[in-house]
Protein backbone atom coordinates (compact mmCIF):
# COMPACT_ATOMS: atom_id res chain seq x y z
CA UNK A 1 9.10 -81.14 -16.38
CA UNK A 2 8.05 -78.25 -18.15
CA UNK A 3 10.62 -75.25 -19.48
CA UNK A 4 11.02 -72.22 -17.63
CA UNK A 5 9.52 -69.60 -20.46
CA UNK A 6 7.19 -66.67 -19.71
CA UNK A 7 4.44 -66.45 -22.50
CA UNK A 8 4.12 -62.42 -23.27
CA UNK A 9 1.68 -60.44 -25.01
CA UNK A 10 2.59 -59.60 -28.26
CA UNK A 11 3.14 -56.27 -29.23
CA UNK A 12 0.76 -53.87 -30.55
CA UNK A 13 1.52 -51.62 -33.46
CA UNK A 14 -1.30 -49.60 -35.09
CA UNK A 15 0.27 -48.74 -38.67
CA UNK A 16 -0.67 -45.58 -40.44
CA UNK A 17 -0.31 -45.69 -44.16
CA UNK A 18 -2.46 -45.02 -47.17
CA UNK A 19 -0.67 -46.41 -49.77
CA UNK A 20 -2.38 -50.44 -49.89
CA UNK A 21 1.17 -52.20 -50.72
CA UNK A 22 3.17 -50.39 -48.75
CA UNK A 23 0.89 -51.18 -46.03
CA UNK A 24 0.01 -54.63 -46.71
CA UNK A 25 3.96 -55.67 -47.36
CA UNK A 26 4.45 -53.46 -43.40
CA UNK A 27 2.06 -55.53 -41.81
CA UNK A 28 2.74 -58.75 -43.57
CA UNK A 29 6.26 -58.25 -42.71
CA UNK A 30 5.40 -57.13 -38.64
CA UNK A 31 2.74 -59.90 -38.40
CA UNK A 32 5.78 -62.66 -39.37
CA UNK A 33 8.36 -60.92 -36.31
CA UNK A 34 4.90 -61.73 -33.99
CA UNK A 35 3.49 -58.22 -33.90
CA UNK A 36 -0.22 -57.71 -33.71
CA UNK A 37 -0.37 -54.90 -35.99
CA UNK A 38 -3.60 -53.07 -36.81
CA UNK A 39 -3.60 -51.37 -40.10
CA UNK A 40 -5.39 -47.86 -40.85
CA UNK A 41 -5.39 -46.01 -43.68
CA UNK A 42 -5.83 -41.85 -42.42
CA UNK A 43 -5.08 -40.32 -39.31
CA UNK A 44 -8.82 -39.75 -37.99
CA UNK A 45 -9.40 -43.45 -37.64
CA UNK A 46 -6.33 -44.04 -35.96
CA UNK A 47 -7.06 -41.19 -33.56
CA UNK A 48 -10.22 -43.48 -32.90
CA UNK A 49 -7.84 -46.51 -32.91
CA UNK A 50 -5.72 -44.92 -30.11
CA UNK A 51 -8.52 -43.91 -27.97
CA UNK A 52 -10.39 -47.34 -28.01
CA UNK A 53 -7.92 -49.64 -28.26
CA UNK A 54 -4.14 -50.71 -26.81
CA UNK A 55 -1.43 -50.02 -29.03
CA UNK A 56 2.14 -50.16 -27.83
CA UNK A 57 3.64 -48.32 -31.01
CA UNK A 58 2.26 -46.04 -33.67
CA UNK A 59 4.31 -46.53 -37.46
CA UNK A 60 2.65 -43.54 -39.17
CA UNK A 61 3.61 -42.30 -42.99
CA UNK A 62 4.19 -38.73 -43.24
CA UNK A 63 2.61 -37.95 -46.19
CA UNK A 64 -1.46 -39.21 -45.09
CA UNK A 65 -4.62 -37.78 -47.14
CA UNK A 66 -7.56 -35.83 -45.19
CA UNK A 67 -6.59 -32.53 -43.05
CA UNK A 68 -4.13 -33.97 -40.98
CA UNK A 69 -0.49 -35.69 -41.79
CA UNK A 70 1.73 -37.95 -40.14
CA UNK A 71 3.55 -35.53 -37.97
CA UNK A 72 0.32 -33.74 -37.05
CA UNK A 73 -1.19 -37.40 -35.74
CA UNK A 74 2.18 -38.64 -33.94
CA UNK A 75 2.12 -35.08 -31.86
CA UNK A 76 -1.70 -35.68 -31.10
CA UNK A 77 -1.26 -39.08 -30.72
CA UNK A 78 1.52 -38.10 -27.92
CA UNK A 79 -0.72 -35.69 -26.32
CA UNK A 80 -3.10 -38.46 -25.61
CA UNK A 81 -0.49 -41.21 -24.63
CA UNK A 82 2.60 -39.44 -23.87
CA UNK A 83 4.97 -42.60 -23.62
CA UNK A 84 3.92 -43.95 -26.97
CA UNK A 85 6.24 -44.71 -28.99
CA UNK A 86 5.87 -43.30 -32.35
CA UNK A 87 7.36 -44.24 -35.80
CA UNK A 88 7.06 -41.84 -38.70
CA UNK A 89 8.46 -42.50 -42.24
CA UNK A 90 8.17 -40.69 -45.53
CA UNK A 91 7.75 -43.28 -48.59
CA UNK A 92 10.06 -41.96 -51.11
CA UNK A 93 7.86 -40.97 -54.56
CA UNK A 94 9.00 -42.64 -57.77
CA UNK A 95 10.38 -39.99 -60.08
């Protein structure tokens, strides 16, 4: 007899961050907890991201190059899916 356990989707996080260790340590460390993360580096693509594909939370940086930031993408991002879940975090600068 076989166990009683559901198999679920994982869950989908687009990360937002242009800083390449800081993102590749995020999604190493979200890939090992079984998230399907999808890493992009500027808040145009993952405007493009968020229209094409499913993503069940955005973890944005503030602080993203190009004309818009972090906050600016999480409020757009919201106006398109308004029960995403979003993330935002400022990476502290070394002094």
């Amino acid at each position: 007899m076989e166990p009683n356990v559901k198999a679920t989707e994982p869950i989908h996080v687009l990360l937002v961050e242009d800083e390449i260790l800081v993102n590749e340590w995020v999604t190493q460390s979200l890939s090992e907890q079984g998230f399907d993360v999808q890493s992009i580096t500027n808040a145009a693509d993952a405007l493009g991201h968020l229209a094409s594909d499913p993503v069940d939370v955005l973890f944005t940086d503030i602080n993203l190059p190009g004309k818009m930031d972090g906050a600016a993408l999480a409020r757009r991002a919201r106006e398109l899916l308004p029960n995403l879940p979003v993330i935002r975090h400022h990476r502290a600068e070394a002094l």
